[in-house]
Protein backbone atom coordinates (compact mmCIF):
# COMPACT_ATOMS: atom_id res chain seq x y z
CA UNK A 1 119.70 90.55 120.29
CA UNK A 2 117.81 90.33 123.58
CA UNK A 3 117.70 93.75 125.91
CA UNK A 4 117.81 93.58 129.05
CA UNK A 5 115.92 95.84 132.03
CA UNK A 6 119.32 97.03 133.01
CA UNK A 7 120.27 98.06 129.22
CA UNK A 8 117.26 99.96 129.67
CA UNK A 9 117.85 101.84 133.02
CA UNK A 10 120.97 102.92 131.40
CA UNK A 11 119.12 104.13 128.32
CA UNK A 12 116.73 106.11 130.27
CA UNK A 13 119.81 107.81 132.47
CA UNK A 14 121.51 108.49 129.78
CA UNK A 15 118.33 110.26 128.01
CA UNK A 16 118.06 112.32 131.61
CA UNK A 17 121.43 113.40 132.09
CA UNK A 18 122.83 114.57 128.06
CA UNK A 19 119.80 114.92 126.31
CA UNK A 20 118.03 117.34 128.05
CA UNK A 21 114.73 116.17 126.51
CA UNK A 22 111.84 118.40 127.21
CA UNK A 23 109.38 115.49 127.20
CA UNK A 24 109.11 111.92 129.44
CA UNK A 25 112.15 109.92 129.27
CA UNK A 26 110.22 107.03 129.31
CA UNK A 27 108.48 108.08 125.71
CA UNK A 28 112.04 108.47 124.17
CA UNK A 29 113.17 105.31 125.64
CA UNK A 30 110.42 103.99 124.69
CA UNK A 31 110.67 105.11 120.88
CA UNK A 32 114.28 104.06 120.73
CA UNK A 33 113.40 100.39 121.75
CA UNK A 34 111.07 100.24 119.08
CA UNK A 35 112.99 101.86 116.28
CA UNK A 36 115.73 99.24 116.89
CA UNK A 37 113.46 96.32 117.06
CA UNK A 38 112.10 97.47 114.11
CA UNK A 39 115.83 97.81 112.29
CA UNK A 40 117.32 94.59 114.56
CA UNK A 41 118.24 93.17 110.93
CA UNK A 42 120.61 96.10 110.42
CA UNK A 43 122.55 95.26 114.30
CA UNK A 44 125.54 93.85 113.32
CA UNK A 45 126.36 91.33 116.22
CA UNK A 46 130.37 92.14 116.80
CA UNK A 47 129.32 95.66 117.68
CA UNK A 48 128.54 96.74 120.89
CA UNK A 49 125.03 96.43 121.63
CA UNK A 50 124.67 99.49 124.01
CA UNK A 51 126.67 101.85 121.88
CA UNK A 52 123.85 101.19 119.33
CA UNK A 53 120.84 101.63 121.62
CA UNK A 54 122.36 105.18 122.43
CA UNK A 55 122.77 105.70 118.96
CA UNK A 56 119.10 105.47 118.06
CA UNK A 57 118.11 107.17 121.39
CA UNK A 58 120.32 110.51 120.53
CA UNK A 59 119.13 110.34 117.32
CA UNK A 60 115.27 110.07 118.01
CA UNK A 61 116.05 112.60 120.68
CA UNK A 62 117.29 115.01 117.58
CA UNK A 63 114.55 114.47 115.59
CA UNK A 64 112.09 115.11 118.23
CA UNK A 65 113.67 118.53 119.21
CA UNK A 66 114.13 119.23 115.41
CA UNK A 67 109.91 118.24 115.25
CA UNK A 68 108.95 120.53 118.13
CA UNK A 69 110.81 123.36 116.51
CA UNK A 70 108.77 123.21 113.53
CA UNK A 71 105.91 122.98 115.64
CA UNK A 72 106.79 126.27 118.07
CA UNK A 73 107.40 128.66 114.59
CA UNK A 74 103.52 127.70 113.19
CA UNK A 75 101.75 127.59 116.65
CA UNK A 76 99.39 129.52 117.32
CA UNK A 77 97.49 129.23 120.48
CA UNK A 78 93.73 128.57 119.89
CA UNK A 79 90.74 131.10 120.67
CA UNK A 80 89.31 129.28 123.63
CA UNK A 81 86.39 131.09 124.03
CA UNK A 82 85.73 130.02 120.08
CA UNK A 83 82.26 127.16 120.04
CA UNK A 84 81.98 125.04 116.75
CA UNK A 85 77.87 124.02 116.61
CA UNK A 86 77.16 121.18 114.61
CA UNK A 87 74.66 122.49 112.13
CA UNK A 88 74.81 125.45 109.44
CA UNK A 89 74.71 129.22 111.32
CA UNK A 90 73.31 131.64 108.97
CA UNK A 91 76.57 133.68 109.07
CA UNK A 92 78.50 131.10 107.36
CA UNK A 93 81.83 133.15 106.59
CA UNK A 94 82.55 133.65 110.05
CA UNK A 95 82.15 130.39 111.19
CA UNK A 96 84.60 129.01 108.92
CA UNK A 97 87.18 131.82 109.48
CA UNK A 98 86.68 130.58 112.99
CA UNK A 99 87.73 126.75 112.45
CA UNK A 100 90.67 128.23 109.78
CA UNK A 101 92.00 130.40 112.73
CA UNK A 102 91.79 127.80 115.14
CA UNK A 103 93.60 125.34 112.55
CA UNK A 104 97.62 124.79 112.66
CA UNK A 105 98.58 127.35 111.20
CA UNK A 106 101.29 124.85 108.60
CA UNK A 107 97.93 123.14 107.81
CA UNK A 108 96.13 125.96 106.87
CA UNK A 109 98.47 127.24 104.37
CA UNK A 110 98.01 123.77 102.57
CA UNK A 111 94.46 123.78 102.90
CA UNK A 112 94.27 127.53 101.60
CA UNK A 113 96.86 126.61 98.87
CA UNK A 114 95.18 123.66 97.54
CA UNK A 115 91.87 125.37 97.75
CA UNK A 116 93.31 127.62 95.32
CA UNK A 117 94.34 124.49 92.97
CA UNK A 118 98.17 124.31 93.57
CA UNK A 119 99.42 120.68 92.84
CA UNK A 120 101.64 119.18 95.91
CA UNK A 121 104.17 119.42 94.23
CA UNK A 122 103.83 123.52 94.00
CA UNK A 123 102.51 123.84 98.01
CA UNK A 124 105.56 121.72 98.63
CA UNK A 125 107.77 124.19 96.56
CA UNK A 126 106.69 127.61 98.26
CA UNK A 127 106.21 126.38 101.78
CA UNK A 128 109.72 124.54 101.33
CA UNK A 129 108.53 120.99 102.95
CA UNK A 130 108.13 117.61 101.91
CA UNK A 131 105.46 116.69 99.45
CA UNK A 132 104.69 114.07 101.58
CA UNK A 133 104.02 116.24 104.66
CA UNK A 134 101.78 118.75 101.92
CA UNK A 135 99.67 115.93 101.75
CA UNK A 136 99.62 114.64 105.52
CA UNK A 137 99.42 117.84 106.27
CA UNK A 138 95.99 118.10 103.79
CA UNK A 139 94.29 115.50 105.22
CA UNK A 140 94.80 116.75 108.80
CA UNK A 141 93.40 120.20 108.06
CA UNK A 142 90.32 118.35 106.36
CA UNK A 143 89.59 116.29 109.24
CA UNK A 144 90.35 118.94 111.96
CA UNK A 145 88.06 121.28 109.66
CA UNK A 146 85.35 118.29 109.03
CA UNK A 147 85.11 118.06 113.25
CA UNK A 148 84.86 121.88 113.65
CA UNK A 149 82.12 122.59 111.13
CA UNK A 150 80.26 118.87 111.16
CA UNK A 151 80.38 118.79 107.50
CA UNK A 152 81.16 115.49 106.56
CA UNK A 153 81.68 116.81 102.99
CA UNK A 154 81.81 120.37 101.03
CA UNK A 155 77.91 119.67 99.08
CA UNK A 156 76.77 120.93 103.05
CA UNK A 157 78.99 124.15 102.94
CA UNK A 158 77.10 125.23 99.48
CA UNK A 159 73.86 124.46 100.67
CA UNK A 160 74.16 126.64 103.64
């Protein structure tokens, strides 16, 4: 399977003209050329080549619309006048309800959730998602929470 430069000019004006995609047509090209090196083993050579590329290209284009809707209904737009120091502030509370507002808000409700010692399993249950995007999710509102505050761990939140 080799593509060629003119497989991919096709790609991209096909990505500009029926998949409306709100982001670079180069990144979705882009992604589709690696998904189907990635899955070349599943290319079944007495197919058409091109009809496959445009396969993988709608499809990534799907689940990137179908990604930024999930992302629109949890946005909310950060504070921006919000600063995170890097040491303890005597008014500790407000500080972290700072970093939890300025968090995504999916990732909060994890963070909150398991902070309240709900398995995965339950978070994943009454926020309807994946248990693998509960824990993703976890680790992303730990690290976004670990650069707001500068606690590299939670033994600096009690001393404070």
């Amino acid at each position: 399977m080799e593509i060629t430069q003119l497989e991919i000019s096709k790609l991209k004006a096909f990505a500009i003209k029926h998949l409306q995609y709100a982001g670079d047509p180069d990144d979705l090209v882009s992604e589709a050329l690696l998904k189907a090196m990635k899955y070349k083993h599943r290319y079944k050579e007495e197919g058409h080549l091109m009809g496959w590329l445009v396969t993988i290209l709608r499809n990534t284009a799907i689940n990137e619309y179908r990604r930024n809707q999930v992302r629109k209904k949890y946005y909310i737009p950060p504070d921006q006048n919000v600063t995170y120091p890097r040491r303890p502030i005597k008014d500790v509370s407000l500080f972290v309800e700072a970093a939890l507002r300025d968090m995504y808000p999916l990732h909060r409700r994890i963070l909150i959730l398991r902070a309240c010692d709900f398995s995965y399993k339950e978070i994943a249950k009454r926020l309807e998602i994946e248990e693998g995007t509960v824990m993703s999710g976890l680790y992303r509102a730990r690290k976004f929470f670990r650069n707001h505050t500068g606690w590299e761990s939670y033994e600096e939140y009690e001393a404070c």
